[in-house]
Protein backbone atom coordinates (compact mmCIF):
# COMPACT_ATOMS: atom_id res chain seq x y z
CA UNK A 1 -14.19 -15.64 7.29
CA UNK A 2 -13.53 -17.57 10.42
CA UNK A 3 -11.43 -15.96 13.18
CA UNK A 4 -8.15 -17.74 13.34
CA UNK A 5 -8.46 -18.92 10.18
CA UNK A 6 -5.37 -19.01 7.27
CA UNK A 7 -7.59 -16.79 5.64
CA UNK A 8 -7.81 -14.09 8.74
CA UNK A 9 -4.26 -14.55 8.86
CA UNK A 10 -3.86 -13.34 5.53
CA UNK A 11 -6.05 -10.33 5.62
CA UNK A 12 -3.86 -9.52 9.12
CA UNK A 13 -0.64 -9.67 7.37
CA UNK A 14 -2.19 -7.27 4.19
CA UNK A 15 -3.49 -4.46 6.88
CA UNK A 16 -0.48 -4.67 8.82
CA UNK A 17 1.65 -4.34 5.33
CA UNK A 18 -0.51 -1.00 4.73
CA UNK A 19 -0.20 0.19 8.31
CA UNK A 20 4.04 0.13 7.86
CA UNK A 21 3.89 1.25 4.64
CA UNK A 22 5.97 4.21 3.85
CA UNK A 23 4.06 5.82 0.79
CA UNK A 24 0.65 4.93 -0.31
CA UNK A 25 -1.37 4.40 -2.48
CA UNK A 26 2.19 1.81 -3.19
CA UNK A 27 2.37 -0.34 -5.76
CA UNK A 28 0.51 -3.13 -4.91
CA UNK A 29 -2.21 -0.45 -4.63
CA UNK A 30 -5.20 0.08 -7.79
CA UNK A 31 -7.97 3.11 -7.59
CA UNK A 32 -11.17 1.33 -8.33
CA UNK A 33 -15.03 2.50 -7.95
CA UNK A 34 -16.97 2.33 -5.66
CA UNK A 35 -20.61 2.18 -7.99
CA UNK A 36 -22.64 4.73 -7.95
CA UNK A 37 -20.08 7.80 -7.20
CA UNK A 38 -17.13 6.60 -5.11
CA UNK A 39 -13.98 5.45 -5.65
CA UNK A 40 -11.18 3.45 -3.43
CA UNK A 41 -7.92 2.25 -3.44
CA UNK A 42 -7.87 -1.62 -3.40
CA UNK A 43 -4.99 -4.35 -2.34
CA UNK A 44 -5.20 -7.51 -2.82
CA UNK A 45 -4.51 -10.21 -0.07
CA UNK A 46 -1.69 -11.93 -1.26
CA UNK A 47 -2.46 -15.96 -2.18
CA UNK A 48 -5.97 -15.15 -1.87
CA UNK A 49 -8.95 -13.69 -4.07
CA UNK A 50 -9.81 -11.61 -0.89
CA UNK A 51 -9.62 -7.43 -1.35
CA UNK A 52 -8.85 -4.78 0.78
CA UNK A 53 -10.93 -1.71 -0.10
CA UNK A 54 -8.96 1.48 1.80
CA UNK A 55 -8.79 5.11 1.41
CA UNK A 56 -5.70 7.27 2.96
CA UNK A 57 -6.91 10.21 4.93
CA UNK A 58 -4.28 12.35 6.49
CA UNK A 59 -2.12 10.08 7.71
CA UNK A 60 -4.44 7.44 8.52
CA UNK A 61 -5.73 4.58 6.63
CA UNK A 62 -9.48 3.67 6.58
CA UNK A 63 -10.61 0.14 5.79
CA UNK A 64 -13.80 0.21 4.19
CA UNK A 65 -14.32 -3.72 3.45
CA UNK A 66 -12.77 -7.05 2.57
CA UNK A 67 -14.31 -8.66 -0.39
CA UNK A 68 -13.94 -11.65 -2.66
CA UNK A 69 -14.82 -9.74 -5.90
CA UNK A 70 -11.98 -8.06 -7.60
CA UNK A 71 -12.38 -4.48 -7.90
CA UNK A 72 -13.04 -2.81 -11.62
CA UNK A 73 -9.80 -0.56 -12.03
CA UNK A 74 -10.83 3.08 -12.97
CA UNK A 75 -7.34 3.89 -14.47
């Protein structure tokens, strides 16, 4: 993904949705795995087949990578 890019812009707007967010995991939010023995919570960049992969820890929200594969929902 190119820096300035639409597509930078997008994933941006996405982290900076999760960083105001009230309550997570929210809605837009899906617990997926992470193979062999790990497991995420997942948003998806709106307009885009980009994903967020995050966990919450404490209060603080860890990205752990942006892909272009959808995540496999474990729920």
């Amino acid at each position: 993904m190119e820096r300035g890019s639409d597509a930078s812009g997008a994933v941006g707007a996405t982290l900076s949705a999760l960083a105001e967010s009230s309550g997570l995991p929210g809605l837009l939010d899906v617990e997926a795995a992470i193979p062999p023995t790990s497991r995420a919570l997942v948003r998806r960049v709106a307009g885009r087949n980009l994903w967020i992969w995050h966990r919450v820890v404490d209060d603080e929200i860890v990205t752990l990578r942006v892909t272009k594969t959808p995540p496999m929902p474990t729920g």
